[in-house]
N, C-alpha and C. Protein backbone atom coordinates (compact mmCIF):
# COMPACT_ATOMS: atom_id res chain seq x y z
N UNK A 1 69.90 113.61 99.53
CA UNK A 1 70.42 113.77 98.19
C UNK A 1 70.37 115.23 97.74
N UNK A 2 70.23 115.86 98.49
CA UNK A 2 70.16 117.37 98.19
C UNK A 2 71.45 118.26 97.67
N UNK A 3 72.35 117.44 98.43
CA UNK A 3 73.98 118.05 97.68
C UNK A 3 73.90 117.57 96.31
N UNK A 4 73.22 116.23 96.05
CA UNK A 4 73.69 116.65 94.59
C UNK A 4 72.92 117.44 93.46
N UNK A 5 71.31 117.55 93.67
CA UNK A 5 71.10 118.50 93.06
C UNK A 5 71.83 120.08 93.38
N UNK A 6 72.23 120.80 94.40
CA UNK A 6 73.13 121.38 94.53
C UNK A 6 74.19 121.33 93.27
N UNK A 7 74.91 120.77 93.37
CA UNK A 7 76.18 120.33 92.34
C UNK A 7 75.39 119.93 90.86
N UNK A 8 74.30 119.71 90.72
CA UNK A 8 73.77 119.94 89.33
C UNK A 8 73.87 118.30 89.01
N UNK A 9 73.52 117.45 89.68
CA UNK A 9 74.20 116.46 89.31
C UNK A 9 72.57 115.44 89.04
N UNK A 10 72.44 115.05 87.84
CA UNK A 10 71.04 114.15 87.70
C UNK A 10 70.79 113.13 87.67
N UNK A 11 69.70 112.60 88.17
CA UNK A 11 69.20 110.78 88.24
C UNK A 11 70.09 109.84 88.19
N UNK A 12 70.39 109.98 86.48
CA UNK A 12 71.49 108.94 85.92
C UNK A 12 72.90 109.23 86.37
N UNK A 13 73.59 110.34 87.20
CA UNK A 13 74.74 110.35 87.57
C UNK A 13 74.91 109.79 89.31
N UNK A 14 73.98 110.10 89.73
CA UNK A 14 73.67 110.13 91.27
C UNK A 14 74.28 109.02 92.59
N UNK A 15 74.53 107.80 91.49
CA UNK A 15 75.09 107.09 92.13
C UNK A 15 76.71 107.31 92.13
N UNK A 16 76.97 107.16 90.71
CA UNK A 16 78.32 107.69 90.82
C UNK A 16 78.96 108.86 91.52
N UNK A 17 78.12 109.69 91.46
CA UNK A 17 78.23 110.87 92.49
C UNK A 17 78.59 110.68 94.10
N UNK A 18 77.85 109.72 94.39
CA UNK A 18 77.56 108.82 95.67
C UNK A 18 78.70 108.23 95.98
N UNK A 19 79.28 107.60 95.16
CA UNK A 19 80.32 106.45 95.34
C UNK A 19 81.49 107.39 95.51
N UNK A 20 81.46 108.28 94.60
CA UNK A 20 82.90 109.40 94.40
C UNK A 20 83.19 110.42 95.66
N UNK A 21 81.98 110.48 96.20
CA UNK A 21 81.91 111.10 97.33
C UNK A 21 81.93 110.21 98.57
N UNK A 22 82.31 108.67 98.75
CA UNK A 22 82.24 107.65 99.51
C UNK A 22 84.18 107.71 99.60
N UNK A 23 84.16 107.39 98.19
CA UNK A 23 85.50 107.59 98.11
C UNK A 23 86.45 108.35 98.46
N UNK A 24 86.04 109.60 98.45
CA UNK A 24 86.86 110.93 99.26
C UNK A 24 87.21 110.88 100.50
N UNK A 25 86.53 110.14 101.02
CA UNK A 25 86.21 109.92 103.14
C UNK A 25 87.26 108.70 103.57
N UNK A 26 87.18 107.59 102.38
CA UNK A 26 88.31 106.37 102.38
C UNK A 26 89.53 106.82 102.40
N UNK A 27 90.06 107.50 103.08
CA UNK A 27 91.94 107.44 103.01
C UNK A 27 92.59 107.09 104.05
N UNK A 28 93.89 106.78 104.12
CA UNK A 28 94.77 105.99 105.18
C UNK A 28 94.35 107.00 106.67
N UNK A 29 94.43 107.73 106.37
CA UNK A 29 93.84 108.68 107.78
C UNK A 29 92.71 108.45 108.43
N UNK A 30 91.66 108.37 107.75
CA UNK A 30 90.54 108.32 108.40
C UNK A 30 90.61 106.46 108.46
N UNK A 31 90.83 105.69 108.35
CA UNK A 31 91.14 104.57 108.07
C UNK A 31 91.60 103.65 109.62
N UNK A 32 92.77 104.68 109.58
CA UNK A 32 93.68 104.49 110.91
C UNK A 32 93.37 105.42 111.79
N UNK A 33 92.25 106.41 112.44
CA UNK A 33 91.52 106.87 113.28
C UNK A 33 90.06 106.08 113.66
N UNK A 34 90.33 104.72 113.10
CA UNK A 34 89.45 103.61 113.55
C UNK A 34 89.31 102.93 114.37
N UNK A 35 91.54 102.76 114.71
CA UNK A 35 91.61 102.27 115.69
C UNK A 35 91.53 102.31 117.20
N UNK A 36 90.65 101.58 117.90
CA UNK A 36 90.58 101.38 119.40
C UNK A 36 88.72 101.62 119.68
N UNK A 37 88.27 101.67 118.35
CA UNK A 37 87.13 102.03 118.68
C UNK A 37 86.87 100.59 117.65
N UNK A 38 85.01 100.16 117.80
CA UNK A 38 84.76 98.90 116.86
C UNK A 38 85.13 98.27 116.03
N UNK A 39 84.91 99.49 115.45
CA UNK A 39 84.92 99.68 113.59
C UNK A 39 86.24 99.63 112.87
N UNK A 40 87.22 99.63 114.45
CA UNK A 40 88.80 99.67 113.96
C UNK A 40 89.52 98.30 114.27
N UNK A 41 88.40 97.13 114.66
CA UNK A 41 88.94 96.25 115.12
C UNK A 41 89.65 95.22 114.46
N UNK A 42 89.42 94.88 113.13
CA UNK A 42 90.41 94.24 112.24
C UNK A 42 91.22 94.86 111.98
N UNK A 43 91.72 96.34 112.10
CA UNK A 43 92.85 96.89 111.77
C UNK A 43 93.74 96.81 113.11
N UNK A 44 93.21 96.66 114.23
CA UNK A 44 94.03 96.55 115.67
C UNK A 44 94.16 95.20 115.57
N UNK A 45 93.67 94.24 115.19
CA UNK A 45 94.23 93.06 114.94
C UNK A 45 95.30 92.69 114.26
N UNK A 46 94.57 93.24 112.79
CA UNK A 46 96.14 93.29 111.73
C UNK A 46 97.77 94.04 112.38
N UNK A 47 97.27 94.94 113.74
CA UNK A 47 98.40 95.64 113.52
C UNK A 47 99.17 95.03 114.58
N UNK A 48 98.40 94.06 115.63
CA UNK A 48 99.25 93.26 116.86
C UNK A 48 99.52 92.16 116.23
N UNK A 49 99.04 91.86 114.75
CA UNK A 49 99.85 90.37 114.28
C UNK A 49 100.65 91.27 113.46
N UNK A 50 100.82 92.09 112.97
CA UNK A 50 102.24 92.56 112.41
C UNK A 50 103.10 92.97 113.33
N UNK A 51 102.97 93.53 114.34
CA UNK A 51 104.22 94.21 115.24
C UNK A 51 104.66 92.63 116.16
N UNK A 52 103.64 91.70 116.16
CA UNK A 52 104.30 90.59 117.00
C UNK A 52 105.20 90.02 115.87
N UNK A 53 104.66 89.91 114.51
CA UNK A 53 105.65 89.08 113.27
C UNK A 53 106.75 89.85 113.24
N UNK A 54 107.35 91.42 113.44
CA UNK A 54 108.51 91.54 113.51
C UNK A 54 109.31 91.92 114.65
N UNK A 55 108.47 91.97 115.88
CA UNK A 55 109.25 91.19 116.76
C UNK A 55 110.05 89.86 116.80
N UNK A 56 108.82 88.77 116.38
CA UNK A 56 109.64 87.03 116.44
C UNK A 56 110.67 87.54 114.95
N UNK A 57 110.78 88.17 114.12
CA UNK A 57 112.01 88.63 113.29
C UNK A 57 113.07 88.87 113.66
N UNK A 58 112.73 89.78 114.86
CA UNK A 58 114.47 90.45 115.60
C UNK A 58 114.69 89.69 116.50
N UNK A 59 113.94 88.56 117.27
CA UNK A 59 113.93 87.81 117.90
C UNK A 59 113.35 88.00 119.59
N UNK A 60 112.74 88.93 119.41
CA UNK A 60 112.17 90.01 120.62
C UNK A 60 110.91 89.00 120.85
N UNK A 61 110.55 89.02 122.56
CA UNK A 61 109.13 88.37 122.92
C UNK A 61 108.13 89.23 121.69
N UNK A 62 106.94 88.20 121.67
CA UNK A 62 105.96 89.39 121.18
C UNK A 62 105.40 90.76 122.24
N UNK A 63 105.08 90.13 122.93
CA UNK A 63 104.76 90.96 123.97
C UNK A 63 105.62 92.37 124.63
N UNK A 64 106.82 92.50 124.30
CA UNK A 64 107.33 93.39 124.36
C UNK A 64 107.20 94.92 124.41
N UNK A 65 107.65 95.84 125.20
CA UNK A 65 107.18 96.87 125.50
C UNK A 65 107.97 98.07 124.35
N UNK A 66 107.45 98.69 124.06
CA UNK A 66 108.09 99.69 123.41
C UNK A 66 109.40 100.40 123.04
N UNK A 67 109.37 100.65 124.91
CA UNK A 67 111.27 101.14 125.02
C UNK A 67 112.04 100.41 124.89
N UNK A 68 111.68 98.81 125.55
CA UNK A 68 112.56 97.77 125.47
C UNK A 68 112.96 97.81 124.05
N UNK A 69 112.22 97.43 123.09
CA UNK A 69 112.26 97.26 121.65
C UNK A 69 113.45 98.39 121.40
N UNK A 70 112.87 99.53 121.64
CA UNK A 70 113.54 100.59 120.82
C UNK A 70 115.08 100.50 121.19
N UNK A 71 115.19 100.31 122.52
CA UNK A 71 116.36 99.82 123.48
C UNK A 71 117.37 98.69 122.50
N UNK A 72 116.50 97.60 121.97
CA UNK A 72 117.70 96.61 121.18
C UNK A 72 117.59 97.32 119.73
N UNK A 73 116.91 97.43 119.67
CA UNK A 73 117.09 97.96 118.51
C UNK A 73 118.18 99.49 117.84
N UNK A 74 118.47 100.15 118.87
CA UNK A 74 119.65 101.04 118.45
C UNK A 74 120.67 100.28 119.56
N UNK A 75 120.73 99.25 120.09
CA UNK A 75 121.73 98.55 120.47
C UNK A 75 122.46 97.45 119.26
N UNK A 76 121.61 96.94 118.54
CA UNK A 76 121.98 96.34 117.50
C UNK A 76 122.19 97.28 116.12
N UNK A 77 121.42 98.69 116.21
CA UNK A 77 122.11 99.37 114.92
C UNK A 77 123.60 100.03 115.18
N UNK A 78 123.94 100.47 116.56
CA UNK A 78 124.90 100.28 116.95
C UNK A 78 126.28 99.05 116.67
N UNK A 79 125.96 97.80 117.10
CA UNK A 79 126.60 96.81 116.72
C UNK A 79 126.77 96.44 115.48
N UNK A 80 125.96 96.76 114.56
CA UNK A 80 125.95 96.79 113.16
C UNK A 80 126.84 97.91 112.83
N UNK A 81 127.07 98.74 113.30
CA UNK A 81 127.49 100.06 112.39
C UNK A 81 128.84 100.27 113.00
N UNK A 82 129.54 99.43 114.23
CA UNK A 82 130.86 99.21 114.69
C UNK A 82 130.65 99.80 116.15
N UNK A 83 130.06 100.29 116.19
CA UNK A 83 129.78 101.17 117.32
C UNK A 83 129.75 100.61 119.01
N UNK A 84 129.04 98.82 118.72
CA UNK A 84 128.73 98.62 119.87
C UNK A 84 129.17 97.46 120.56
């Protein structure tokens, strides 16, 4: 607790101090540099049940590889746009 006497900050503020400074560290960045390690494991979950939900959308296996995807996918923005 030494930063916050540093910053002048007393007894009765200390927690809030605490929390506000908890809060600074919480953003989508550090958030999503979670993933593949423990601590990121409900977010690697959340993110193979979202990329499989819009796969079964476009009608793509879930399992699907990347290029493939990217592959129908400017094949059909193509076909959409007259192109294909």
């Amino acid at each position: 607790m030494h930063f916050l006497r540093i910053l002048g900050v007393g007894p009765g503020r200390r927690q809030e101090a605490i929390a506000a400074a908890l809060l600074e560290q919480r953003t989508l960045t550090a958030l999503y540099n979670t993933r593949g390690r423990p601590e990121g494991a409900s977010l690697d979950h959340l993110r193979a049940a979202l990329d499989a939900a819009v796969a079964a959308a476009y009608g793509f296996p879930a399992d699907i590889a990347e290029e493939e995807a990217l592959s129908r996918l400017l094949a059909l923005n193509q076909a959409r746009a007259g192109r294909g």
